[in-house]
Protein backbone atom coordinates (compact mmCIF):
# COMPACT_ATOMS: atom_id res chain seq x y z
CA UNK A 1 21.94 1.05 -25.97
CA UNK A 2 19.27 0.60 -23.51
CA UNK A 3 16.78 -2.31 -23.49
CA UNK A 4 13.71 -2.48 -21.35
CA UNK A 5 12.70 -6.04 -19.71
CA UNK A 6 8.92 -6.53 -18.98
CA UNK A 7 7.10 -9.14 -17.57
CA UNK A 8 4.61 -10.12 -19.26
CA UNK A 9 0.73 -10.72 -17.06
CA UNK A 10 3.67 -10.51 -13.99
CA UNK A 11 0.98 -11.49 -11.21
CA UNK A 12 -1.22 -13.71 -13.83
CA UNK A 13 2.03 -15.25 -14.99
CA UNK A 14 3.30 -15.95 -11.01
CA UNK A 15 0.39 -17.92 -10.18
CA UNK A 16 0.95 -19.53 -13.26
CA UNK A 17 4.29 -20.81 -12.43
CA UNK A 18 3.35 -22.86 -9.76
CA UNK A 19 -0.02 -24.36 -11.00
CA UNK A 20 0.49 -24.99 -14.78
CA UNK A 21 -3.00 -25.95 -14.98
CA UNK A 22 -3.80 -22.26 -15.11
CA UNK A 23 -1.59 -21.83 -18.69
CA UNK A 24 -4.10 -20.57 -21.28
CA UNK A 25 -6.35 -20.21 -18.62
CA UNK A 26 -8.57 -16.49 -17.79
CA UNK A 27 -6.78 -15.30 -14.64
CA UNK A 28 -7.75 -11.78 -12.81
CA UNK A 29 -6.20 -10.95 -9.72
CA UNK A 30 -7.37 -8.30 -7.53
CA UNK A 31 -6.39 -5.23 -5.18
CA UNK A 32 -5.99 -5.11 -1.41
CA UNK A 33 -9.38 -6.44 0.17
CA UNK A 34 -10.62 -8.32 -3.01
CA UNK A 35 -11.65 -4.54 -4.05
CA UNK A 36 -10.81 -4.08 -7.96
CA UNK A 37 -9.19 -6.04 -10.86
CA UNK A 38 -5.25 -4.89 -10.65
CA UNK A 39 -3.84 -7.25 -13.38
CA UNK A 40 -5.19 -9.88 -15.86
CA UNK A 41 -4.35 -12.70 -18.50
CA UNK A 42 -4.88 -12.45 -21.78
CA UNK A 43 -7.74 -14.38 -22.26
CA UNK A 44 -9.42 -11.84 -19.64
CA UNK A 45 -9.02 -8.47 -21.16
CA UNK A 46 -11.27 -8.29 -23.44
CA UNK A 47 -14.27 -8.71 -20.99
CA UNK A 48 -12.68 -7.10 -18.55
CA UNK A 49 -11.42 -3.90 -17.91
CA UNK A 50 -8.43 -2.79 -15.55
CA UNK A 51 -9.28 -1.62 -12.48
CA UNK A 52 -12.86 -3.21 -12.69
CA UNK A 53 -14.78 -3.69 -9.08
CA UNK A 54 -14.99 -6.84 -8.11
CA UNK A 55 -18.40 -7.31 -7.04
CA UNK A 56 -19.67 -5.50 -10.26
CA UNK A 57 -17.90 -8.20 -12.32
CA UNK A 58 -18.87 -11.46 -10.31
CA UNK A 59 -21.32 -12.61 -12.89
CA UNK A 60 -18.74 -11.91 -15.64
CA UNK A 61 -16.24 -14.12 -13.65
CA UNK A 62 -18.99 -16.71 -13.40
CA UNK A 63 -19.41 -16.50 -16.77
CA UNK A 64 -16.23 -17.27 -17.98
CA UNK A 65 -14.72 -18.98 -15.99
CA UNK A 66 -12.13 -16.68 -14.59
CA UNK A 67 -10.19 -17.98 -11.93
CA UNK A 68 -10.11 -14.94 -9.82
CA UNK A 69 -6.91 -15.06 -6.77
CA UNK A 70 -6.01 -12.22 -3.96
CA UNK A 71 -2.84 -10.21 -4.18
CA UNK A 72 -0.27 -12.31 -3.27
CA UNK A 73 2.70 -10.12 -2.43
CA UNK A 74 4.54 -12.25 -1.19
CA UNK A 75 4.98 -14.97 -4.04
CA UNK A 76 4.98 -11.77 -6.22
CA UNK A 77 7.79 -10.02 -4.69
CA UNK A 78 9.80 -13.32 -4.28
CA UNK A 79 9.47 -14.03 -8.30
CA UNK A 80 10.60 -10.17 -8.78
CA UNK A 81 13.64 -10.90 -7.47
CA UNK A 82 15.02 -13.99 -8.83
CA UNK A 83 13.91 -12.24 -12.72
CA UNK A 84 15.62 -8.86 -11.58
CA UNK A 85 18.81 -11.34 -10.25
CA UNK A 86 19.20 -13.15 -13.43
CA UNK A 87 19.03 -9.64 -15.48
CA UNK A 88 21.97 -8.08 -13.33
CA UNK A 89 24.05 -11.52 -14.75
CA UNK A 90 23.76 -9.52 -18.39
CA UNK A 91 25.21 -6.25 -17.28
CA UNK A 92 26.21 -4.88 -13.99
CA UNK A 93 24.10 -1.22 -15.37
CA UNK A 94 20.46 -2.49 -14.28
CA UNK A 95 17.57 0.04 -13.00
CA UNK A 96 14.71 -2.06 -11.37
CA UNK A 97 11.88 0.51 -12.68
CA UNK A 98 8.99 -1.32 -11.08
CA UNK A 99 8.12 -4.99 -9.85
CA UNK A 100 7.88 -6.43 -13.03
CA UNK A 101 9.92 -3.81 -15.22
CA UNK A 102 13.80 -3.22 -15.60
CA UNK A 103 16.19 -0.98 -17.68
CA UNK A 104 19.30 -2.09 -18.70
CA UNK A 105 22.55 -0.37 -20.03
CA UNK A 106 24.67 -2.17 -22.62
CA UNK A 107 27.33 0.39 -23.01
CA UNK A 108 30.04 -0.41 -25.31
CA UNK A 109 28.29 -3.77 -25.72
CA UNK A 110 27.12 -3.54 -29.55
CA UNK A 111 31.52 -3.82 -30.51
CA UNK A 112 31.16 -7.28 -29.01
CA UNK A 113 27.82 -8.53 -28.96
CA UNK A 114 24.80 -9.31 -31.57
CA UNK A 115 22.40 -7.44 -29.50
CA UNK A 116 18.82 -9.00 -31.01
CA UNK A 117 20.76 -12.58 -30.10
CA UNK A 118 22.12 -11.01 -26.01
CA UNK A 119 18.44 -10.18 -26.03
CA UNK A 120 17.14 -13.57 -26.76
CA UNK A 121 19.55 -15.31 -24.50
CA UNK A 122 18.59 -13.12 -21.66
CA UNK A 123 14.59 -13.87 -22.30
CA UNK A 124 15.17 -17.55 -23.04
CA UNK A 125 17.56 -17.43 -19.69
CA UNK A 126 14.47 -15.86 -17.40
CA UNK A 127 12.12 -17.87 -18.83
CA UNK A 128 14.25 -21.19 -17.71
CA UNK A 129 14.85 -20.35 -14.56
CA UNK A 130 11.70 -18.60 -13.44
CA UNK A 131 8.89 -19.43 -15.62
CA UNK A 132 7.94 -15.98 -16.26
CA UNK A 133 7.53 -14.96 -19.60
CA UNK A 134 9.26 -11.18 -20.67
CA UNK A 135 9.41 -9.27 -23.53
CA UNK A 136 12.63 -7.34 -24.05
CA UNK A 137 12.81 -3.47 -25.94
CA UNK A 138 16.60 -2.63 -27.10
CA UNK A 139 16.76 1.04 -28.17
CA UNK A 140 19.40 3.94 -28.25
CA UNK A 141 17.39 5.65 -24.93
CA UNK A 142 15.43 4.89 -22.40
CA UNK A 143 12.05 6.74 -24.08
CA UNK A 144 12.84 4.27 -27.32
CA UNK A 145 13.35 1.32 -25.32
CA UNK A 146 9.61 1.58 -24.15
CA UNK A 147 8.63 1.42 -27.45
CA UNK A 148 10.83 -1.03 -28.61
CA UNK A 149 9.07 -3.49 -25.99
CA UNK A 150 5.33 -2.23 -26.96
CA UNK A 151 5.90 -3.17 -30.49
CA UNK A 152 7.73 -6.71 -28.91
CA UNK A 153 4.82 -7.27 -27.01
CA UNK A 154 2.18 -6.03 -29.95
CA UNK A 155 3.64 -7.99 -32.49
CA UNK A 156 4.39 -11.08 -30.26
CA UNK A 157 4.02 -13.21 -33.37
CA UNK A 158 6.96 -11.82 -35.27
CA UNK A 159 8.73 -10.29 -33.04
CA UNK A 160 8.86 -13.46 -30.31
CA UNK A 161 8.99 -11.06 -27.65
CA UNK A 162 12.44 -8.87 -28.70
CA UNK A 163 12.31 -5.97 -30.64
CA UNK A 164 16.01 -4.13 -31.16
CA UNK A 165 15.50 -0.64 -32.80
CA UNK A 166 19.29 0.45 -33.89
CA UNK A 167 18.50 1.93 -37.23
CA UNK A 168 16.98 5.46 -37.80
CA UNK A 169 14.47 4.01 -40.24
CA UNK A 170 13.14 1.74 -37.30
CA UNK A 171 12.80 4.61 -35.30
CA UNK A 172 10.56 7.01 -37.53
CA UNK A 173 8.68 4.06 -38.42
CA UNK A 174 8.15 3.02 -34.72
CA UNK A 175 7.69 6.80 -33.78
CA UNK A 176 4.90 7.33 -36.70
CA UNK A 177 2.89 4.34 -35.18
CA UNK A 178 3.00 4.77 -31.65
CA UNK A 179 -0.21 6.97 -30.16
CA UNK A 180 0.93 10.10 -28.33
CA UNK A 181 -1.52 8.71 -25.09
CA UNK A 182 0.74 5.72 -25.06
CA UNK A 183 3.79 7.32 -24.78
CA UNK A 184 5.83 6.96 -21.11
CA UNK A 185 6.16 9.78 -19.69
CA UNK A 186 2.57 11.74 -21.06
CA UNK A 187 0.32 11.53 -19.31
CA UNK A 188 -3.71 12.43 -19.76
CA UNK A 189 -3.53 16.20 -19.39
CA UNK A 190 -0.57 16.83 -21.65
CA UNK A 191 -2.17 14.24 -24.32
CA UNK A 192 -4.91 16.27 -24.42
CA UNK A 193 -3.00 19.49 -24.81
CA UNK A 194 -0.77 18.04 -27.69
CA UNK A 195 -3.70 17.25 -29.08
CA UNK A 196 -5.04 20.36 -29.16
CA UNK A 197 -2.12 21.05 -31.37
CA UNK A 198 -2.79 18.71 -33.65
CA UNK A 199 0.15 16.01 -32.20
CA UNK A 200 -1.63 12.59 -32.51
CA UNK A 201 1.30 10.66 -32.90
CA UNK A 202 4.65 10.23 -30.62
CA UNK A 203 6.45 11.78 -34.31
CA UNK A 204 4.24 14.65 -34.43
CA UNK A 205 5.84 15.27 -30.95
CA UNK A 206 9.36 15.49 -32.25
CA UNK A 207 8.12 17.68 -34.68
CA UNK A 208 6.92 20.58 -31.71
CA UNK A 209 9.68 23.74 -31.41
CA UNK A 210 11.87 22.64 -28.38
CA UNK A 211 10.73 26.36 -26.93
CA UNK A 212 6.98 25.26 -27.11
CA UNK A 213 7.56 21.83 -25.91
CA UNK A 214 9.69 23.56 -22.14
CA UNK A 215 6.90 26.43 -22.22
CA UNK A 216 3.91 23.72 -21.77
CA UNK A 217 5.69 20.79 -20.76
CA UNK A 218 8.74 22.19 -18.68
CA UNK A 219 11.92 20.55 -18.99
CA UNK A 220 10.87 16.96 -18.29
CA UNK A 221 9.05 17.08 -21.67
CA UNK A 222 12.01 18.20 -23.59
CA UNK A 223 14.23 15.35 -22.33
CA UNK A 224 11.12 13.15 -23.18
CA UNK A 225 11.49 15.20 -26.59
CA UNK A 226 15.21 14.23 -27.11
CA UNK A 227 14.72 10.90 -26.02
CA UNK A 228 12.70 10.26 -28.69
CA UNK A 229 15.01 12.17 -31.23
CA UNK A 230 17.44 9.19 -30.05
CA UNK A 231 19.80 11.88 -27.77
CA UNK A 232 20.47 9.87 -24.70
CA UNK A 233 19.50 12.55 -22.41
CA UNK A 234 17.91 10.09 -19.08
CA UNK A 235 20.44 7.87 -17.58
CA UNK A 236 19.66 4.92 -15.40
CA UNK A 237 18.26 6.15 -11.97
CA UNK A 238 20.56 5.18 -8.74
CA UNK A 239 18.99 3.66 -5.97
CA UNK A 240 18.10 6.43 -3.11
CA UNK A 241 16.73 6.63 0.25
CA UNK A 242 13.00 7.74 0.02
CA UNK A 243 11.90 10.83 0.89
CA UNK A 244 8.99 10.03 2.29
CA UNK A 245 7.70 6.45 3.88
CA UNK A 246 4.09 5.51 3.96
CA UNK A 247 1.62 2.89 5.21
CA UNK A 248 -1.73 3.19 4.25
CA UNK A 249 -4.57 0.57 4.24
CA UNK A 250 -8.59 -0.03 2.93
CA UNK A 251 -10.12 -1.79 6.04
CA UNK A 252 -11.83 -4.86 5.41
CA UNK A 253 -14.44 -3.53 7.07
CA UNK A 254 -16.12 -0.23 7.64
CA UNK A 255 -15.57 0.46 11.26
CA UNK A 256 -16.26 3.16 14.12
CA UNK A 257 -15.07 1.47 16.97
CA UNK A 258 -12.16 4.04 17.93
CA UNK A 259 -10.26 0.87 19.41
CA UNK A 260 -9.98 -0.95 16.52
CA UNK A 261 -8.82 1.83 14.18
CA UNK A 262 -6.56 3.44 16.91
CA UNK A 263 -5.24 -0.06 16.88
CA UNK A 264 -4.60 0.12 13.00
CA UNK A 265 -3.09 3.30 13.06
CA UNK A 266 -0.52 2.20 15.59
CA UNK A 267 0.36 -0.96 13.55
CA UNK A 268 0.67 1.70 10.39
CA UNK A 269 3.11 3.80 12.60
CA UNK A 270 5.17 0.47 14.12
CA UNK A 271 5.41 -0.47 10.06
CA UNK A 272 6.67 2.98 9.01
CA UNK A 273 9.29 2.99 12.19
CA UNK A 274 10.66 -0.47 10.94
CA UNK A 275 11.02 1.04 6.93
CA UNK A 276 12.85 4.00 8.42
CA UNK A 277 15.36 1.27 10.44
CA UNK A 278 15.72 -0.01 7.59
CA UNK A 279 17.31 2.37 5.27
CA UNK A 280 18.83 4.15 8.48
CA UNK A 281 16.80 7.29 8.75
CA UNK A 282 14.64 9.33 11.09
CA UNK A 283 11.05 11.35 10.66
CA UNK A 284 10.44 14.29 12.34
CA UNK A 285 7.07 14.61 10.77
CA UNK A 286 3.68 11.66 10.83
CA UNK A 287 0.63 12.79 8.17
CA UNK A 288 -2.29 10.88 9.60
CA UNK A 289 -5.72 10.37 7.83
CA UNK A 290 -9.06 8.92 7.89
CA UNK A 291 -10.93 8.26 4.93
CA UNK A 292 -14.67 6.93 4.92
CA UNK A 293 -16.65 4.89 1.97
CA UNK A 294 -16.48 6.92 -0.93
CA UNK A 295 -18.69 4.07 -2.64
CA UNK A 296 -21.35 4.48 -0.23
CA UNK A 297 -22.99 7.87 -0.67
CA UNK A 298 -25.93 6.83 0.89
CA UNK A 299 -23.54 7.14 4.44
CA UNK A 300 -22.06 10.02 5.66
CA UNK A 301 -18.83 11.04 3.83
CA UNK A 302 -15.77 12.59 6.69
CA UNK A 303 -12.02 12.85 5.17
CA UNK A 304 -9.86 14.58 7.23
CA UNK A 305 -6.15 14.34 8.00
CA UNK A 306 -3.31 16.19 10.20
CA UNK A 307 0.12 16.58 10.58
CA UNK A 308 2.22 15.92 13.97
CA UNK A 309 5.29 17.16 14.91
CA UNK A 310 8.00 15.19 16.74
CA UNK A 311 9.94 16.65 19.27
CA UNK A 312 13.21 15.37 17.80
CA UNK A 313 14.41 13.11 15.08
CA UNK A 314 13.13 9.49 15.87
CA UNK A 315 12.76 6.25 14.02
CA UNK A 316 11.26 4.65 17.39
CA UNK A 317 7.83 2.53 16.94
CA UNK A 318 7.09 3.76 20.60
CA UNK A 319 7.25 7.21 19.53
CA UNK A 320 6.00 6.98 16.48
CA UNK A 321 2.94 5.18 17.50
CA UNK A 322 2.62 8.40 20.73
CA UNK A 323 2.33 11.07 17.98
CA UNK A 324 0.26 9.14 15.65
CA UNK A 325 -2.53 7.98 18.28
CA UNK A 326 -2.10 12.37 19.05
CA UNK A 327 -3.05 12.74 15.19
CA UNK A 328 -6.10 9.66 15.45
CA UNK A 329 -6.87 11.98 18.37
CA UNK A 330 -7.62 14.83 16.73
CA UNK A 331 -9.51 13.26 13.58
CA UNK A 332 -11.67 10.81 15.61
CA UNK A 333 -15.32 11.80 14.89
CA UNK A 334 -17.44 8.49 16.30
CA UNK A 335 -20.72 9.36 14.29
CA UNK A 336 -18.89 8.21 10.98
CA UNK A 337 -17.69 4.48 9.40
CA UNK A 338 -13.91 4.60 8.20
CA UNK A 339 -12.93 2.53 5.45
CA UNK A 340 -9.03 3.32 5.04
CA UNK A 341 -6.71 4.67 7.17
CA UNK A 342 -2.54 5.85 6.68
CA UNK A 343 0.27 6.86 8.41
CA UNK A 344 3.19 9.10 6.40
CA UNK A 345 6.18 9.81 7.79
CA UNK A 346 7.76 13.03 6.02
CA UNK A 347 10.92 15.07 6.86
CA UNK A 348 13.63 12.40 6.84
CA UNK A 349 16.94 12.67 7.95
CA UNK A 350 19.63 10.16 8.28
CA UNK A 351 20.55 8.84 11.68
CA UNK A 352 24.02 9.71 11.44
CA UNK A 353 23.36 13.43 10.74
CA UNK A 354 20.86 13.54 14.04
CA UNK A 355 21.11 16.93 15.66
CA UNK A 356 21.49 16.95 19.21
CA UNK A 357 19.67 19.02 21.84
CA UNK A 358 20.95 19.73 24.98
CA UNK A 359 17.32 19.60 26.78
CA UNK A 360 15.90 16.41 24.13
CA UNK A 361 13.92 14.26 25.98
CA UNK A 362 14.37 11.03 23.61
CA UNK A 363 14.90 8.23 25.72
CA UNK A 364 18.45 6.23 24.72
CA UNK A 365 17.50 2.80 25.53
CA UNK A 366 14.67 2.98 22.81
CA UNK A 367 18.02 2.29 20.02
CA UNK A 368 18.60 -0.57 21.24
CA UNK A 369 15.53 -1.40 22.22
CA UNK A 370 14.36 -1.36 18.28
CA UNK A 371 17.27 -3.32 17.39
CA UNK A 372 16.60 -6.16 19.32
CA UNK A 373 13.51 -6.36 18.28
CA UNK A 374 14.18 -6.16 14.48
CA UNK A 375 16.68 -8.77 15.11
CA UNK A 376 14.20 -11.29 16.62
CA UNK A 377 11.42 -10.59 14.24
CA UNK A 378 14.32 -10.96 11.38
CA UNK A 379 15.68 -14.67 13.14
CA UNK A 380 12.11 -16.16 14.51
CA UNK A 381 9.56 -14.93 11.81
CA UNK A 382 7.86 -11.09 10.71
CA UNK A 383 5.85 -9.87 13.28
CA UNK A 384 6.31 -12.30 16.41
CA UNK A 385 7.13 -9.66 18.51
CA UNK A 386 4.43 -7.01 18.89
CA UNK A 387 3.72 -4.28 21.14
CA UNK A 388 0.78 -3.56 23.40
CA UNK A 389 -1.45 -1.59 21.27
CA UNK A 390 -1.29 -4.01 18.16
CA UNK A 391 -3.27 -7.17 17.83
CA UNK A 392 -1.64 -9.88 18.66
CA UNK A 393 -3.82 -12.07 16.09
CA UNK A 394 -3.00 -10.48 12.75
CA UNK A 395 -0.75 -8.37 11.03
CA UNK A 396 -3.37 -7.25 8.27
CA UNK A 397 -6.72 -7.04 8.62
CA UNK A 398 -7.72 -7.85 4.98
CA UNK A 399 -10.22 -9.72 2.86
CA UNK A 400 -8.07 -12.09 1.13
CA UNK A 401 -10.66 -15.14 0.26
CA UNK A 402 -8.68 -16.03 -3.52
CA UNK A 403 -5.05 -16.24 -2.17
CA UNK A 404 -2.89 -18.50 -3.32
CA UNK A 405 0.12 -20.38 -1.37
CA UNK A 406 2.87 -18.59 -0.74
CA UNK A 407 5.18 -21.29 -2.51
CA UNK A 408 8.60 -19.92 -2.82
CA UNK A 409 8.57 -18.03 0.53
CA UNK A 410 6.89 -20.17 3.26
CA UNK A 411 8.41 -23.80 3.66
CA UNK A 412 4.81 -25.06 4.89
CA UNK A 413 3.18 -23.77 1.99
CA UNK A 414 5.55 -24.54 -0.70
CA UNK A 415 5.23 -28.06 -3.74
CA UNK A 416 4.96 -31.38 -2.31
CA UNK A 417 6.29 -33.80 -4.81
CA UNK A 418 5.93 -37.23 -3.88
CA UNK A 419 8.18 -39.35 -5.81
């Protein structure tokens, strides 16, 4: 059995945690730069819609009331973990799927265990220690599981936030209700084919020939298929070094001084150099881009990006920052105002496996150059050591004008109780 642990309003519910005067209270809380609504209470969602701009809505806010806060990433990431640490308590089989979302495996557990009352403990257990309220989906698969937490979450009065599907009559019943556009794993272009074929529903799905379903679908859509069936068929992802590692930000600003964006793409290439240190591996290739103000059409519109090639296997900031000032180079154009700006670094390898050349010109001291300063950065505080071509004022040059404290990180901005 697999059950599926969400978070309910996860960002909404954070700020909640630490200023209960918010409970039952409209909360939206909004992208990078104040740009767009990214998550919202309850009370909000009927007036507003996900992924709403910000300045459009301001009168809406005003309206209602809506207490409106900045991403705080921080606080958010912080909460994340102490949920995801309580879950691993339950079973040692846990797949963090995103910040607010976890599987988890209960193999063997059903000869032991009422699973609808391990399922309340764990929610009543999260809830305790963190604040934040889940709703929990126990199903035979993975695919079920999602539904089992929808109809949790739909059906919040009954339910009380756990749904456990074990019986093959729950299943049909739960397949024969649940829209094929809601189902995880379909997405908009193979909703709309399926329903084309007349599949409206996640059982008309299970009803498709398996051939038809790997023609049009390939054979991601046939495990989806068999999920649904109740075959166990996707098992709980392992944790693996990414393939790719990228830093991208919307300035808050739209800029053509060439200082002050080659000054951002640096800090985007120091950033990616300290994520490859981190899980041990090196790049040998940076995608740089530049990106104007697609929401101003009345300016000129320029997006253009490149590729650079390193001359060997690095995870140094100093020569990561090199090749992606030589991409910035080439993309410059001053007659246009950027609004975003990223750094990728592609082709990684693992710094054990680094290929030597007899005629490399990589300098050795930069090894431990990096690691000292990781270290201090680690021991004295993120980002007190800097390099030249970063500004020595901020790390992020975003509009953040709703953010909240950063209570359970940051000991100056944490709960003062006086007593």
């Amino acid at each position: 059995m697999f059950a599926l642990v969400d978070c309910n309003n996860f960002y909404a519910s954070c700020e909640r945690v630490f200023n209960p005067s918010l409970r039952n209270k409209p909360i939206a809380v909004l992208s990078n730069n104040d740009g767009c609504v990214i998550a919202r209470s309850n009370e909000v969602k009927p007036f507003v819609p996900m992924g709403a701009p910000s300045f459009k809505y301001q009168s809406v806010f005003d309206k209602h009331n809506v207490h409106v806060f900045s991403s705080n990433y921080a606080l958010y990431g912080d909460m994340s973990n102490r949920v995801m640490n309580i879950l691993s308590t339950f079973t040692p089989d846990i797949e963090v799927y995103s910040i607010d979302e976890a599987f988890l495996k209960f193999q063997g557990f059903q000869a032991h265990y009422d699973l609808d009352a391990y399922a309340r403990q764990m929610k009543t257990t999260v809830e305790k220690h963190t604040g934040i309220p889940v709703s929990i989906g126990v199903a035979p698969t993975k695919g079920l599981s999602k539904i089992a937490n929808k109809i949790a979450k739909k059906f919040a009065a009954k339910t009380k936030g756990v749904y456990v599907m074990q019986t093959e009559q729950q299943r049909l019943k739960a397949l024969k209700w649940m829209e094929i556009d809601d189902v995880w794993g379909i997405g908009r272009q193979h909703a709309k084919r399926l329903k084309a074929q007349a599949v409206f529903k996640a059982y008309d799905f299970t009803q498709l020939p398996d051939e038809w379903v790997r023609k049009h679908m390939s054979v991601v859509g046939l495990r989806l298929k068999r999920e649904l069936e109740g075959k166990p068929t996707l098992n709980l992802d392992e944790i693996e070094d990414k393939k790719a590692i990228a830093t991208t930000r919307t300035f808050d600003h739209q800029c053509n001084d060439y200082n002050v964006v080659r000054e951002r793409i640096s800090s985007f290439a120091i950033s990616c150099a300290e994520k490859l240190r981190r899980q041990q591996s090196n790049c040998r290739l940076l995608h740089v881009f530049l990106r104007t103000n697609k929401f101003r059409p009345d300016l000129p519109q320029y997006h253009c990006s490149t590729v650079v090639k390193t001359e060997y296997p690095t995870n140094s900031s100093i020569d990561l920052v090199k090749h992606a000032v030589l991409g910035l180079n080439k993309l410059y154009r001053p007659e246009y105002h950027y609004k975003k700006a990223g750094v990728i670094v592609m082709e990684l390898t693992p710094v054990e496996q680094e290929q030597l050349s007899l005629f490399s010109k990589k300098n050795p001291k930069h090894f431990r150059l990096m690691q000292h300063i990781d270290q201090l950065n680690q021991t004295v505080g993120r980002h007190k050591v800097k390099f030249g071509s970063q500004d020595l004022g901020r790390v992020w040059k975003m509009k953040q004008e709703h953010l909240s404290q950063r209570y359970s990180t940051t000991i100056k901005e944490s709960i003062v109780v006086k007593v």
